[in-house]
C-alpha atoms as a PDB file:
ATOM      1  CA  UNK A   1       0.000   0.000   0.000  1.00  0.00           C
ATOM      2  CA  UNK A   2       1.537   2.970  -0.811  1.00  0.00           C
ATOM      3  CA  UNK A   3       0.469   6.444   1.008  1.00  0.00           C
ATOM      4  CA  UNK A   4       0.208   9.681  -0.428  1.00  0.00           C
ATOM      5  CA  UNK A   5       2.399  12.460   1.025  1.00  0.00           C
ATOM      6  CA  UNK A   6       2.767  15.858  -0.007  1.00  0.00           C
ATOM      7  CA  UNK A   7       3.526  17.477   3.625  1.00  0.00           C
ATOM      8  CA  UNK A   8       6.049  16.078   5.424  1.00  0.00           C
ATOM      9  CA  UNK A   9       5.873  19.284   8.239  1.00  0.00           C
ATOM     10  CA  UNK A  10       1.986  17.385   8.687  1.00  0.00           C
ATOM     11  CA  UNK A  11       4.311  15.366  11.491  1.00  0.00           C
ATOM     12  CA  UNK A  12       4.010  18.320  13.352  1.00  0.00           C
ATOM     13  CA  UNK A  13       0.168  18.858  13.824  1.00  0.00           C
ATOM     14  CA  UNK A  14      -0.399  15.029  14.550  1.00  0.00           C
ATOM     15  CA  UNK A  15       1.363  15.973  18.243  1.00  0.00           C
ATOM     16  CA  UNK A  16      -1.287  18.189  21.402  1.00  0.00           C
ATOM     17  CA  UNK A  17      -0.273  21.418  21.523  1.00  0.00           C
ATOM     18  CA  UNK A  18      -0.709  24.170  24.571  1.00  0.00           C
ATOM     19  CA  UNK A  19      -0.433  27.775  23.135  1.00  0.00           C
ATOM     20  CA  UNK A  20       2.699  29.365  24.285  1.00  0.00           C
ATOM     21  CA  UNK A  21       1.682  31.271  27.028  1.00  0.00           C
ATOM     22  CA  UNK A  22      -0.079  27.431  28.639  1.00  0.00           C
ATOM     23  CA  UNK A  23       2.752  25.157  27.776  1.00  0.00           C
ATOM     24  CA  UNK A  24       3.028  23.711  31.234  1.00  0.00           C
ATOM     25  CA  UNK A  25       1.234  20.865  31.920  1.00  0.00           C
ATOM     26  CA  UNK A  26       1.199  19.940  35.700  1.00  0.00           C
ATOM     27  CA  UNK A  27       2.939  22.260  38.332  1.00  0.00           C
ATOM     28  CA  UNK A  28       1.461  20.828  41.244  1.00  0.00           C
ATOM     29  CA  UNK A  29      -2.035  19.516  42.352  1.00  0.00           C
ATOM     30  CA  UNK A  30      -2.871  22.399  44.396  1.00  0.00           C
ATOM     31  CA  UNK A  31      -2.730  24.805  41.262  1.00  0.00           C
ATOM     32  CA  UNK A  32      -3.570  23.155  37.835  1.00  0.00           C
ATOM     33  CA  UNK A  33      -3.037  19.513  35.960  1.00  0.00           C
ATOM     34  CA  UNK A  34      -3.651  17.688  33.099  1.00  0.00           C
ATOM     35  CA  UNK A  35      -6.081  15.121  34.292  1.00  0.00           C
ATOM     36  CA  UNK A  36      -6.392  12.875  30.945  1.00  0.00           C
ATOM     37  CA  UNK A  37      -4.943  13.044  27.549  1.00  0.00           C
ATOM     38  CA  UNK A  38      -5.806  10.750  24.187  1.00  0.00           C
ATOM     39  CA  UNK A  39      -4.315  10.731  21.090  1.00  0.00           C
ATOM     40  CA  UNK A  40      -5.957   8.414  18.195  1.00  0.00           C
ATOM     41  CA  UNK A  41      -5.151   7.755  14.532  1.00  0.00           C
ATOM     42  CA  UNK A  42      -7.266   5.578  12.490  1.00  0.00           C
ATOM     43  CA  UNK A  43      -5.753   4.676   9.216  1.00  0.00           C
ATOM     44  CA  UNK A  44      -8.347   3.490   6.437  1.00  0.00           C
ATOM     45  CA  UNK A  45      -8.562   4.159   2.532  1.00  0.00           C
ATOM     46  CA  UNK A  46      -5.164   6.221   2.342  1.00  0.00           C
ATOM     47  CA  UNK A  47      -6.399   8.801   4.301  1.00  0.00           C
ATOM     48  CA  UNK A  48      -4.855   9.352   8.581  1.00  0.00           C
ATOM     49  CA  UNK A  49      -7.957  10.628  11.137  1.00  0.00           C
ATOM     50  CA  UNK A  50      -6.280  12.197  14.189  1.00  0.00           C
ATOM     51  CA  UNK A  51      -7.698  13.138  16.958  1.00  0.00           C
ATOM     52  CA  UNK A  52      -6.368  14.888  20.198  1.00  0.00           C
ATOM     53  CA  UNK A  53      -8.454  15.078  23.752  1.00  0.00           C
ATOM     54  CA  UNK A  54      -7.821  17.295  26.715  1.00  0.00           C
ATOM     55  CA  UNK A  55      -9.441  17.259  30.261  1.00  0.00           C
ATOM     56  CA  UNK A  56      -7.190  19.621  32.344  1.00  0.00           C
ATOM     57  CA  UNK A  57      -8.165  21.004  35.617  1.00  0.00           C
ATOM     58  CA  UNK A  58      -7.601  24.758  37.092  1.00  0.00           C
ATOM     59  CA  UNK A  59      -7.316  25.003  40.711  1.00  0.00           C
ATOM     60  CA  UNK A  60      -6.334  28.969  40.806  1.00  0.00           C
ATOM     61  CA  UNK A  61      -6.370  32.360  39.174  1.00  0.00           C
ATOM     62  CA  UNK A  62      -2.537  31.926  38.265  1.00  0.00           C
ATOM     63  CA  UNK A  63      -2.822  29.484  35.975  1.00  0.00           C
ATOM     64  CA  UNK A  64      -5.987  30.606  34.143  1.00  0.00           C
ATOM     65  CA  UNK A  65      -3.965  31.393  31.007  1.00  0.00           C
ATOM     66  CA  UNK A  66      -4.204  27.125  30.593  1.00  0.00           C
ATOM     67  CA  UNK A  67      -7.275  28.182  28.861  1.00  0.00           C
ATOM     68  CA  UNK A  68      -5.275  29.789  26.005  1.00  0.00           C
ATOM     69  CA  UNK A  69      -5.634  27.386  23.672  1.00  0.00           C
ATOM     70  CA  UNK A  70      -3.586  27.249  20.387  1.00  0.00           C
ATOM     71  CA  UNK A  71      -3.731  24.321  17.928  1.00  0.00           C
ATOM     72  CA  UNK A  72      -1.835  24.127  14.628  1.00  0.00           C
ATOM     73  CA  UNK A  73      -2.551  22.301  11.534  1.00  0.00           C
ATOM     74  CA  UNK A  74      -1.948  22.569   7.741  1.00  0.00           C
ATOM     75  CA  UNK A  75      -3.895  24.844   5.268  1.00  0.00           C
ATOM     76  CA  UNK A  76      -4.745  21.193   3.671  1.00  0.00           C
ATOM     77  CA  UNK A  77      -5.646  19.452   6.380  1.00  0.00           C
ATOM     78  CA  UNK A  78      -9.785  18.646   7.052  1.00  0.00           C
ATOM     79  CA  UNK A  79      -9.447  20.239  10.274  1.00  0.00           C
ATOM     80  CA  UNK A  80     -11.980  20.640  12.733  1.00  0.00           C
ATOM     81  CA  UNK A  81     -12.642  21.291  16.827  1.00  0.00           C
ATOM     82  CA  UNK A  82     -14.974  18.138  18.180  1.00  0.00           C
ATOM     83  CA  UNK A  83     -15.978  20.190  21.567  1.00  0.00           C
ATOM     84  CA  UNK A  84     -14.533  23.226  23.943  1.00  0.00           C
ATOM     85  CA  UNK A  85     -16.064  23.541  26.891  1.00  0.00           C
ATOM     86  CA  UNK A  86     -16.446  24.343  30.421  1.00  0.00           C
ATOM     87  CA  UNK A  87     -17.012  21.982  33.715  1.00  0.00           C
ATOM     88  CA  UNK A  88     -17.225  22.074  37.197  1.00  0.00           C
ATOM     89  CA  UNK A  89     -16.098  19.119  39.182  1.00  0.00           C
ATOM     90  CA  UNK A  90     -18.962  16.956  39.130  1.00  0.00           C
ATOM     91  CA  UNK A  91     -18.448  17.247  35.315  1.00  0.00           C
ATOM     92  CA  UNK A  92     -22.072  18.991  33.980  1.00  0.00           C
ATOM     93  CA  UNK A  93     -21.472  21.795  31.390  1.00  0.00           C
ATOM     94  CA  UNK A  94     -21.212  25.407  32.089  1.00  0.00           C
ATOM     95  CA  UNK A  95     -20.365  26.940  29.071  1.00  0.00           C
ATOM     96  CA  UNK A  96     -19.141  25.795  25.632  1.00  0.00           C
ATOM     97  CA  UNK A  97     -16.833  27.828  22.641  1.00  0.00           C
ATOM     98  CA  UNK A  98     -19.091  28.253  19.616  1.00  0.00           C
ATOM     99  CA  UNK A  99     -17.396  28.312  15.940  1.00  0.00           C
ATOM    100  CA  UNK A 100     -17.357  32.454  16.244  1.00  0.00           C
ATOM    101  CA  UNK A 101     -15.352  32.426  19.175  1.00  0.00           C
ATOM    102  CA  UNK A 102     -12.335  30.876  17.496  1.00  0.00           C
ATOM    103  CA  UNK A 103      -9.827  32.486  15.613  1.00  0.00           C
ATOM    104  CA  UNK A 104      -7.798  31.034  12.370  1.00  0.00           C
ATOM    105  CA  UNK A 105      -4.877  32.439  11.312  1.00  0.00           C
ATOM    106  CA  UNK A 106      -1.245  31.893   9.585  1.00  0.00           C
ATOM    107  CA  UNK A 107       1.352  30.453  11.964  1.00  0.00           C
ATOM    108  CA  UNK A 108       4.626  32.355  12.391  1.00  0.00           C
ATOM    109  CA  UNK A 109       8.179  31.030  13.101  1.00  0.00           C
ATOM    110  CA  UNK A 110      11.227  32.347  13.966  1.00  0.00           C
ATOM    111  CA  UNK A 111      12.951  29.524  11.904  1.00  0.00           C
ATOM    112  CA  UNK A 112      11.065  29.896   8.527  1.00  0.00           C
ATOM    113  CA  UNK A 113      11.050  32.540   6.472  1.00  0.00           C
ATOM    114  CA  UNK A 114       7.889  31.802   4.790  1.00  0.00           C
ATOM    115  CA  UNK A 115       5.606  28.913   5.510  1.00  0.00           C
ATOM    116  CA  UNK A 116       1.739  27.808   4.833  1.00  0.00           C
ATOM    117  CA  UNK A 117       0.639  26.919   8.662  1.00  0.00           C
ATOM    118  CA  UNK A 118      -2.002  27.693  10.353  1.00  0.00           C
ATOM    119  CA  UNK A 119      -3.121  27.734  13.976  1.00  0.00           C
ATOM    120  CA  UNK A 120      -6.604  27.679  15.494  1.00  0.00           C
ATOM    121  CA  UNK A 121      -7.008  29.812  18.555  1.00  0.00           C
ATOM    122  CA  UNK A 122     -10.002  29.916  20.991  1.00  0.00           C
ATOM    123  CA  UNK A 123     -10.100  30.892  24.945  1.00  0.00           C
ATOM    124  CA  UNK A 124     -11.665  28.009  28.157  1.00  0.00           C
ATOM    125  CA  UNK A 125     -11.977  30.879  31.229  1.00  0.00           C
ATOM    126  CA  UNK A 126     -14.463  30.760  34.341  1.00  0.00           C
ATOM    127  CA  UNK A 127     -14.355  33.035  36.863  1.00  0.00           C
ATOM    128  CA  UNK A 128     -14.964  30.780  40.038  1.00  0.00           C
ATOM    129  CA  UNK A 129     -12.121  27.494  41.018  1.00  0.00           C
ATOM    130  CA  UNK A 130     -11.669  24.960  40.710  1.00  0.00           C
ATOM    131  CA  UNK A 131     -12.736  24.311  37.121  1.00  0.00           C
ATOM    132  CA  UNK A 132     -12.095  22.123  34.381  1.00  0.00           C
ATOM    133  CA  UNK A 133     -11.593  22.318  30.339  1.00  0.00           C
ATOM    134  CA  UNK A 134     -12.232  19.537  27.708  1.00  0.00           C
ATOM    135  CA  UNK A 135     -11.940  20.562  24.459  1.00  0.00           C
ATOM    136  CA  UNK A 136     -11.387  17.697  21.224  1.00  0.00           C
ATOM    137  CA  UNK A 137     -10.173  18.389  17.778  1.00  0.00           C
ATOM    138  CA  UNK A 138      -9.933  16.042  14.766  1.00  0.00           C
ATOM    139  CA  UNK A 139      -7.607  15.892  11.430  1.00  0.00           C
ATOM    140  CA  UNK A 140      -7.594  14.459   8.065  1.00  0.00           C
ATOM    141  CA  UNK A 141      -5.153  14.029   6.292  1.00  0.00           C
ATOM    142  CA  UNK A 142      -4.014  12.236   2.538  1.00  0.00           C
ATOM    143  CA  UNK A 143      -0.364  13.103   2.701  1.00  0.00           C
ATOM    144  CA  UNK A 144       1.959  11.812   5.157  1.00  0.00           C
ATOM    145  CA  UNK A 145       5.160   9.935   6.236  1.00  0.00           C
ATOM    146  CA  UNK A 146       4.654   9.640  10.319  1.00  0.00           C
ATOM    147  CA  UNK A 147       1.730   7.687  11.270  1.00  0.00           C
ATOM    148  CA  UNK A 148       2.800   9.143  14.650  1.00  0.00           C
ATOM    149  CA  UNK A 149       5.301  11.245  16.057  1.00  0.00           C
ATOM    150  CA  UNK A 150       4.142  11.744  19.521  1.00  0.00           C
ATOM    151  CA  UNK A 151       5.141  12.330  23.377  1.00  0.00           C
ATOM    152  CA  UNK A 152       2.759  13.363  26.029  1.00  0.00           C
ATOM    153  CA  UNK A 153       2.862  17.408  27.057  1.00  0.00           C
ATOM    154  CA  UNK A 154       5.549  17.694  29.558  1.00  0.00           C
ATOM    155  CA  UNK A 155       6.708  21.373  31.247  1.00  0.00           C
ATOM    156  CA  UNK A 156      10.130  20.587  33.695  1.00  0.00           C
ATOM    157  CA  UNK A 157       9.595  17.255  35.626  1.00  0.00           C
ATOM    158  CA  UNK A 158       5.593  17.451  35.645  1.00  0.00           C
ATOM    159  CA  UNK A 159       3.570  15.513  33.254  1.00  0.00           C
ATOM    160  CA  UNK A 160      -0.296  13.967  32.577  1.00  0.00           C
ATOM    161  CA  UNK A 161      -1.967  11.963  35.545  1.00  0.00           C
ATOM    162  CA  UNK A 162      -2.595   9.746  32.080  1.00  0.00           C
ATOM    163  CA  UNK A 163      -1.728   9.784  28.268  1.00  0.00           C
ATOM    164  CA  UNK A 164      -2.858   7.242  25.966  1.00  0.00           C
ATOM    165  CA  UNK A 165      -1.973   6.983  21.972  1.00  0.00           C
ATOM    166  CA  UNK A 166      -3.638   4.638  19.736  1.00  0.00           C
ATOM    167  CA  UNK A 167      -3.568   3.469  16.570  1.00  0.00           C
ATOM    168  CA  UNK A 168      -5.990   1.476  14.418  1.00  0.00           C
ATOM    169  CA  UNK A 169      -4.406   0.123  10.990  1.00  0.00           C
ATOM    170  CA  UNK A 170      -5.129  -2.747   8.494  1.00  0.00           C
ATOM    171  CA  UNK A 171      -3.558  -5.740  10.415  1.00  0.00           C
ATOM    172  CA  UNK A 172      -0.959  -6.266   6.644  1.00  0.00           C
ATOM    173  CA  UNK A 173      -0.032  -2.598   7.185  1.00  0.00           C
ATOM    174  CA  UNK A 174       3.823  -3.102   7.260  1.00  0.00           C
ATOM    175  CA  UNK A 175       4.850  -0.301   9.930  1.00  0.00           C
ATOM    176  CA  UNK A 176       8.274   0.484  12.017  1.00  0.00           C
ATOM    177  CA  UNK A 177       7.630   1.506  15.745  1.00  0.00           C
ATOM    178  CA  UNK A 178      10.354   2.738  18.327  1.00  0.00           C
ATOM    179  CA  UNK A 179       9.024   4.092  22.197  1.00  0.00           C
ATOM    180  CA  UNK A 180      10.652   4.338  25.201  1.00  0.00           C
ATOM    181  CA  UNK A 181      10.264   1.445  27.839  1.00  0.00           C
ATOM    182  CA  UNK A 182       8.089   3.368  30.271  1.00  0.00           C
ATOM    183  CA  UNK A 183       5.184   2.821  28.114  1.00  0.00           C
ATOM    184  CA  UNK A 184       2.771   0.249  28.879  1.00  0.00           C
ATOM    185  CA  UNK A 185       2.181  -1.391  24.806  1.00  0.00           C
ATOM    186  CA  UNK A 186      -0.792  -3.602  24.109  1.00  0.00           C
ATOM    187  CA  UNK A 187      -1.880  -4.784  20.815  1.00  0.00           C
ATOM    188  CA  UNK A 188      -5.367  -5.700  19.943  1.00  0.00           C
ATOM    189  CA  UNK A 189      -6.491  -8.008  16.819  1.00  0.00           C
ATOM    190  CA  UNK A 190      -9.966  -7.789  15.360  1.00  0.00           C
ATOM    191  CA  UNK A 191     -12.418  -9.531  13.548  1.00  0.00           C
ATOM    192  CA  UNK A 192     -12.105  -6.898  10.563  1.00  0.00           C
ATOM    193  CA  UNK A 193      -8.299  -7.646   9.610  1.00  0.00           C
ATOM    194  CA  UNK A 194      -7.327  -4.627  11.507  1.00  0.00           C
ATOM    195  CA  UNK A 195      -5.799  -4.267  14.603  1.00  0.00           C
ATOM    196  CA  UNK A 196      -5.395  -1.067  17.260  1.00  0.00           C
ATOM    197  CA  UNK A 197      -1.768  -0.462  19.119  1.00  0.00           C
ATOM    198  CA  UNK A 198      -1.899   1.341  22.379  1.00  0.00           C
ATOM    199  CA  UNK A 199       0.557   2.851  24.407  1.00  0.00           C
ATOM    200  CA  UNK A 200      -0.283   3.952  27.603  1.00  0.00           C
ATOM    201  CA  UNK A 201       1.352   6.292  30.607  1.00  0.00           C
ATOM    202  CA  UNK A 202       0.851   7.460  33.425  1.00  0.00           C
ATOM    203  CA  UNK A 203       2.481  10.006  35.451  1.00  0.00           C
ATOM    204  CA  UNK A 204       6.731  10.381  34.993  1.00  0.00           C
ATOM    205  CA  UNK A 205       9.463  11.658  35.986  1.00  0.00           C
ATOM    206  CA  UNK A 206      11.366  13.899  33.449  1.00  0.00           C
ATOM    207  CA  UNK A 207      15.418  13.900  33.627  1.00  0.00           C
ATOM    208  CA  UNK A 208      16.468  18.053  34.475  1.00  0.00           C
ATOM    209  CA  UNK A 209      18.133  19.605  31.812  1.00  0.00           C
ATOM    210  CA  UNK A 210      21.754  19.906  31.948  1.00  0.00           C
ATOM    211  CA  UNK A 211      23.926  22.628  30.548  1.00  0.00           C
ATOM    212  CA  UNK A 212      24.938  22.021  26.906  1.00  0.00           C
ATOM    213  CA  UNK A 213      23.309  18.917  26.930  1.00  0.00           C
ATOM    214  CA  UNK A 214      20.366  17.739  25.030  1.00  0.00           C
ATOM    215  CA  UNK A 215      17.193  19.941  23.690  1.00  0.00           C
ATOM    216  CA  UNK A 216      13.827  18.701  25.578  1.00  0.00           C
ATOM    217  CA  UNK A 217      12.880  16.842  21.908  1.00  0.00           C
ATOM    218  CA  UNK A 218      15.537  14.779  22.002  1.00  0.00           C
ATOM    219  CA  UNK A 219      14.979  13.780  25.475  1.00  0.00           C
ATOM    220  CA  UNK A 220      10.853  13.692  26.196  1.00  0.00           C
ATOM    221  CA  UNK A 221       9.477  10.031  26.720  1.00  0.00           C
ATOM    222  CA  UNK A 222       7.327   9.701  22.676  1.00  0.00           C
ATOM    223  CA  UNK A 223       6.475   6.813  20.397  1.00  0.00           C
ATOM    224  CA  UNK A 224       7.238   6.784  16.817  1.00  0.00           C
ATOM    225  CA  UNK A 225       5.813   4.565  14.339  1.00  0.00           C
ATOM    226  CA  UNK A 226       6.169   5.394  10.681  1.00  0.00           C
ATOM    227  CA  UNK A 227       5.155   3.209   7.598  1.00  0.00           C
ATOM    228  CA  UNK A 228       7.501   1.074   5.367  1.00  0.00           C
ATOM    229  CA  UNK A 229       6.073   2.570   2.230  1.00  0.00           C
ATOM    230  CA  UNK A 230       5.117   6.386   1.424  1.00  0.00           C
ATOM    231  CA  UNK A 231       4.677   8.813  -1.184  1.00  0.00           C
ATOM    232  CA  UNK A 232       5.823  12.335  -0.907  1.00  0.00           C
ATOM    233  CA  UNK A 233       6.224  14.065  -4.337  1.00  0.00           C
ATOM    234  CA  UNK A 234       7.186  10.371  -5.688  1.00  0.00           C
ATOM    235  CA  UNK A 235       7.176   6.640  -4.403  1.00  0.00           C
ATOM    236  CA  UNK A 236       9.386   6.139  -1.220  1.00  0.00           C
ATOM    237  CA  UNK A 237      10.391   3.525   0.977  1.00  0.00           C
ATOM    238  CA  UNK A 238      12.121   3.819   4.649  1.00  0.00           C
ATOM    239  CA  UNK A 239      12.685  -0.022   5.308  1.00  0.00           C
ATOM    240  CA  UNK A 240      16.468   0.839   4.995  1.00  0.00           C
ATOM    241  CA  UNK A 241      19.057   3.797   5.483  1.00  0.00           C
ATOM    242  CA  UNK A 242      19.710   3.105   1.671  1.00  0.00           C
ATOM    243  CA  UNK A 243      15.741   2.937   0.260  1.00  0.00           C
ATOM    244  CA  UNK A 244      15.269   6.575   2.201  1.00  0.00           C
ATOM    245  CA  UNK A 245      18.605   7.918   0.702  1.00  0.00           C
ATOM    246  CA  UNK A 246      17.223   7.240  -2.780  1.00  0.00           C
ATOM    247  CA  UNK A 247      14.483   8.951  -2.538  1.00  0.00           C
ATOM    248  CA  UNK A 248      15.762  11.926  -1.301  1.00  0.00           C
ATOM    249  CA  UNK A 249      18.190  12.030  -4.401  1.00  0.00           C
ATOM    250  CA  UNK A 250      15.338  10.947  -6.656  1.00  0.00           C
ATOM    251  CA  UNK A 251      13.605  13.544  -5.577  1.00  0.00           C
ATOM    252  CA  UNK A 252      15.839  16.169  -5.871  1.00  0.00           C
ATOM    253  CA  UNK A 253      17.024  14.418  -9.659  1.00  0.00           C
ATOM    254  CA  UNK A 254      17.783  17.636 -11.848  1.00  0.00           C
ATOM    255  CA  UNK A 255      18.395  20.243  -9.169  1.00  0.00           C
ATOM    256  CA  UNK A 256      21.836  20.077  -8.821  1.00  0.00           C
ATOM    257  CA  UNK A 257      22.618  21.495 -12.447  1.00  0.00           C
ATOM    258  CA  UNK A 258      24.530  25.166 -11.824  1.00  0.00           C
ATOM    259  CA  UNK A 259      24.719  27.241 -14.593  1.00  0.00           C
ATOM    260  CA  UNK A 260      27.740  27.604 -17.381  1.00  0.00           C
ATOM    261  CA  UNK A 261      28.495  31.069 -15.876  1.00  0.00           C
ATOM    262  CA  UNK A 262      28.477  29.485 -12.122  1.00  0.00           C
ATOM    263  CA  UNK A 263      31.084  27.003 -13.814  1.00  0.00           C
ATOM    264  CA  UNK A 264      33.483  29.194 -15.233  1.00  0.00           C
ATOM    265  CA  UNK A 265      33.753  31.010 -11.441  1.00  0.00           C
ATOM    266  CA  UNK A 266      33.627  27.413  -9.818  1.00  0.00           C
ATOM    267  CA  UNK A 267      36.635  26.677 -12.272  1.00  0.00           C
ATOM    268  CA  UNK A 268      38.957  29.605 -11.538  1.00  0.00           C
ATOM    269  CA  UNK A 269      38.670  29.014  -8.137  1.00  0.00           C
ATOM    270  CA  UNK A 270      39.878  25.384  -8.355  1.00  0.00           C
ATOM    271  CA  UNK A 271      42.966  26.636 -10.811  1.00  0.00           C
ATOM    272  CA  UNK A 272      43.566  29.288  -8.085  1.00  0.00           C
ATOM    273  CA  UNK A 273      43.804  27.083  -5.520  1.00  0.00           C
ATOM    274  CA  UNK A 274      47.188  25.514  -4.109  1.00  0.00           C
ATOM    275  CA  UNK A 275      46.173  22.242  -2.362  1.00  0.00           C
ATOM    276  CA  UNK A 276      42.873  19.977  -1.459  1.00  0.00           C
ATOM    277  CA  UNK A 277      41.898  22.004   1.338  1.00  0.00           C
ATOM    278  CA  UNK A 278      42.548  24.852   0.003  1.00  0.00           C
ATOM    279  CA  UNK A 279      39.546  23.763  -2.854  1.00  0.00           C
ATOM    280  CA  UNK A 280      37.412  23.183  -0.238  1.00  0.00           C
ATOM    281  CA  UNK A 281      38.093  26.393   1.681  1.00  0.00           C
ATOM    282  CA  UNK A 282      37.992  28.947  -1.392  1.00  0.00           C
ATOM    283  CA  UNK A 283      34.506  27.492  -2.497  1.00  0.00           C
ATOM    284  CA  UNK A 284      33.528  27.093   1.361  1.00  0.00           C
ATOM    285  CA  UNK A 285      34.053  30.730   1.674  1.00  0.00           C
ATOM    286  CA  UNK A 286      32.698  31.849  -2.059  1.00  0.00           C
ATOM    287  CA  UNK A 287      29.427  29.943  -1.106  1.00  0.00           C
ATOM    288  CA  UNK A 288      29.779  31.905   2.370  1.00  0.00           C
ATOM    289  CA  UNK A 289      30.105  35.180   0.619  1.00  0.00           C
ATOM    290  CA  UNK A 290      27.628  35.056  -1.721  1.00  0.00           C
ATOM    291  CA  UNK A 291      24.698  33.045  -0.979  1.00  0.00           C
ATOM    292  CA  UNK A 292      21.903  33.619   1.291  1.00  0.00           C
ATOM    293  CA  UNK A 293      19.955  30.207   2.811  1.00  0.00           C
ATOM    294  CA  UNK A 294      17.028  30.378   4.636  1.00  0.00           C
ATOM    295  CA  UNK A 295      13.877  27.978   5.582  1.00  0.00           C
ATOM    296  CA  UNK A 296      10.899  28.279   2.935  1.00  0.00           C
ATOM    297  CA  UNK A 297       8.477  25.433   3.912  1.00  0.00           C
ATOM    298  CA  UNK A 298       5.656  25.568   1.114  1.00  0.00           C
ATOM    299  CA  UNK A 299       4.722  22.413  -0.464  1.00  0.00           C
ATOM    300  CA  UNK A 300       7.181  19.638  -1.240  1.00  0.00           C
ATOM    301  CA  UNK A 301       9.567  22.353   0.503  1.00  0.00           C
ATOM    302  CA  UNK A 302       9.870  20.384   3.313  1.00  0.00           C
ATOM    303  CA  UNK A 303      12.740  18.496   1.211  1.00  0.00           C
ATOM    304  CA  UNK A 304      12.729  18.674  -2.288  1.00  0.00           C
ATOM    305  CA  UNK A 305      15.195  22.048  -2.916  1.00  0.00           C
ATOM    306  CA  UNK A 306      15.344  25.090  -5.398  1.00  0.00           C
ATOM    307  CA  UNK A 307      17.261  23.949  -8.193  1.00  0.00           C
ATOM    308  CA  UNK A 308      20.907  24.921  -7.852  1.00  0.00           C
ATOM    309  CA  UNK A 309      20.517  27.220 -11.263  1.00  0.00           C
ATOM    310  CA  UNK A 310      17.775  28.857  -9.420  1.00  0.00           C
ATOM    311  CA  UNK A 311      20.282  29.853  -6.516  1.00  0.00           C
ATOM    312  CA  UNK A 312      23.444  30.816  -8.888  1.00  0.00           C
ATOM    313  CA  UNK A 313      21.306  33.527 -10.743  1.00  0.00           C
ATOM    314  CA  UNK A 314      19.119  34.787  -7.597  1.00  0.00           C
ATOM    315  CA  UNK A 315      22.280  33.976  -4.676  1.00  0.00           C
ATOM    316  CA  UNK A 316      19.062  32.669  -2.820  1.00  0.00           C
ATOM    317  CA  UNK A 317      18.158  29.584  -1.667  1.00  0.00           C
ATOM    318  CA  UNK A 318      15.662  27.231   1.091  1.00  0.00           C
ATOM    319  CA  UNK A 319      18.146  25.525   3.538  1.00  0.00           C
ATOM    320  CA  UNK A 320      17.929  21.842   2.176  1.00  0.00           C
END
């Protein structure tokens, strides 16, 4: 089965998301926690159905701004919030976002200079504690490589009383999986030749940063599971180091061509030069000098680059 990809930054928006100003998750009991978190995938007919659940509870004014909610996603994607609401603690409803009370807008990065993101805002705020939010959102999506790239929200050493990610597949779906051993892993067979992997935790202890050491991502507890065979601008496979490799060149077949004036420059350099590394350091420092790289993630931009002519006539390129 092959899939269809055509985003690879879609990885991204299959992972919860706090807005900025409510990434922690759980200081302590006393002021606010994440009391349940679910992340599903069901894959059927090509196409990926995500979808993300939060209850969280909100013991005190100082952590109201847990109700800023921010959720990204792709301009492609068939996105759309299941329920936002309000509850006390015996759980009935005391007030609910409606449709006009969410915002949609482009996402902004400082590590792109143009992208095609987009990020669905809406507010969860009572005025009497303790409360608790539950909001639900949902994605399609036809174009993919990760089936799931996913860790539950962590802020310093506090995470989720519980996380849970599933995933429903056809039971032939050939698939890799790595997660760390903390996870509690169950698989489930059917009577439909499909079967549903779940891994399940409760609440862990995060290792402190240390200076120069590790970022958080390469760190945080997560599952990955990604499929042997995937499309993104053309056929791929990732069942080997190799398979990936030639896909990446295939796909960027005919964009390495730099024009007959870039040539000639290219070639008086190399005459100039008196040794090996001194090649490498003139066109290290002529590439330096007059090229500018930066992040443009539109389309297939995610890896497929401007063709190297493109860059020798503009001195402008994406960062591939």
């Amino acid at each position: 089965m092959i899939l269809r990809l055509k985003y690879l930054k879609v990885i991204s928006y299959l992972r919860p998301t706090l807005c900025v100003a409510s990434t922690v998750c759980c200081l302590t009991v006393a002021s606010a926690q994440i009391l349940d978190y679910k992340s599903t995938r069901t894959l059927q007919r090509g196409i990926l159905t995500s979808e993300q659940s939060f209850l969280i509870q909100i013991n005190d004014p100082d952590h109201r701004s847990w109700g800023d909610i921010s959720i990204p996603h792709g301009d492609e994607d068939q996105f759309k919030i299941l329920y936002a609401e309000i509850l006390d603690l015996d759980g009935s409803v005391l007030s609910k976002v409606n449709k006009r009370d969410m915002l949609t807008r482009n996402a902004f990065s400082n590590g792109a200079f143009y992208q095609d993101d987009l990020v669905t805002e809406f507010s969860l705020f009572w005025d009497r504690y303790p409360y608790r939010i539950r909001y639900a959102y949902q994605n399609e999506v036809y174009n993919f490589m990760y089936l799931a790239r996913w860790s539950p929200p962590t802020y310093e050493s506090f995470t989720p009383e519980k996380s849970v990610l599933e995933i429903d597949l056809p039971s032939n779906f050939k698939i890799k999986t790595s997660s760390d051993p903390q996870f509690q892993y169950t698989e489930d067979l059917d009577v439909e030749d499909r079967k549903v992997l779940r891994w399940e935790l409760g609440k862990h202890k995060i290792s402190p940063r240390e200076n120069f050491g590790p970022t958080g991502s390469e760190t945080r507890t997560s599952v990955l599971v990604i499929p042997e065979n995937f499309h993104y601008g053309i056929d791929g496979n990732l069942s080997t180091w190799k398979s990936y490799g030639d896909w990446f060149l295939e796909l960027n077949k005919g964009n390495t061509q730099l024009t007959p004036t870039e040539k000639a420059k290219v070639d008086k350099i190399l005459q100039e030069a008196s040794s090996e590394r001194d090649k490498v350091q003139r066109l290290y420092h002529y590439l330096q000098d007059n090229t500018t790289y930066i992040n443009v993630n539109i389309d297939l931009g995610g890896l497929q680059s401007y063709p190297a002519s493109y860059v020798c006539e503009n001195k402008y390129g994406d960062c591939k």
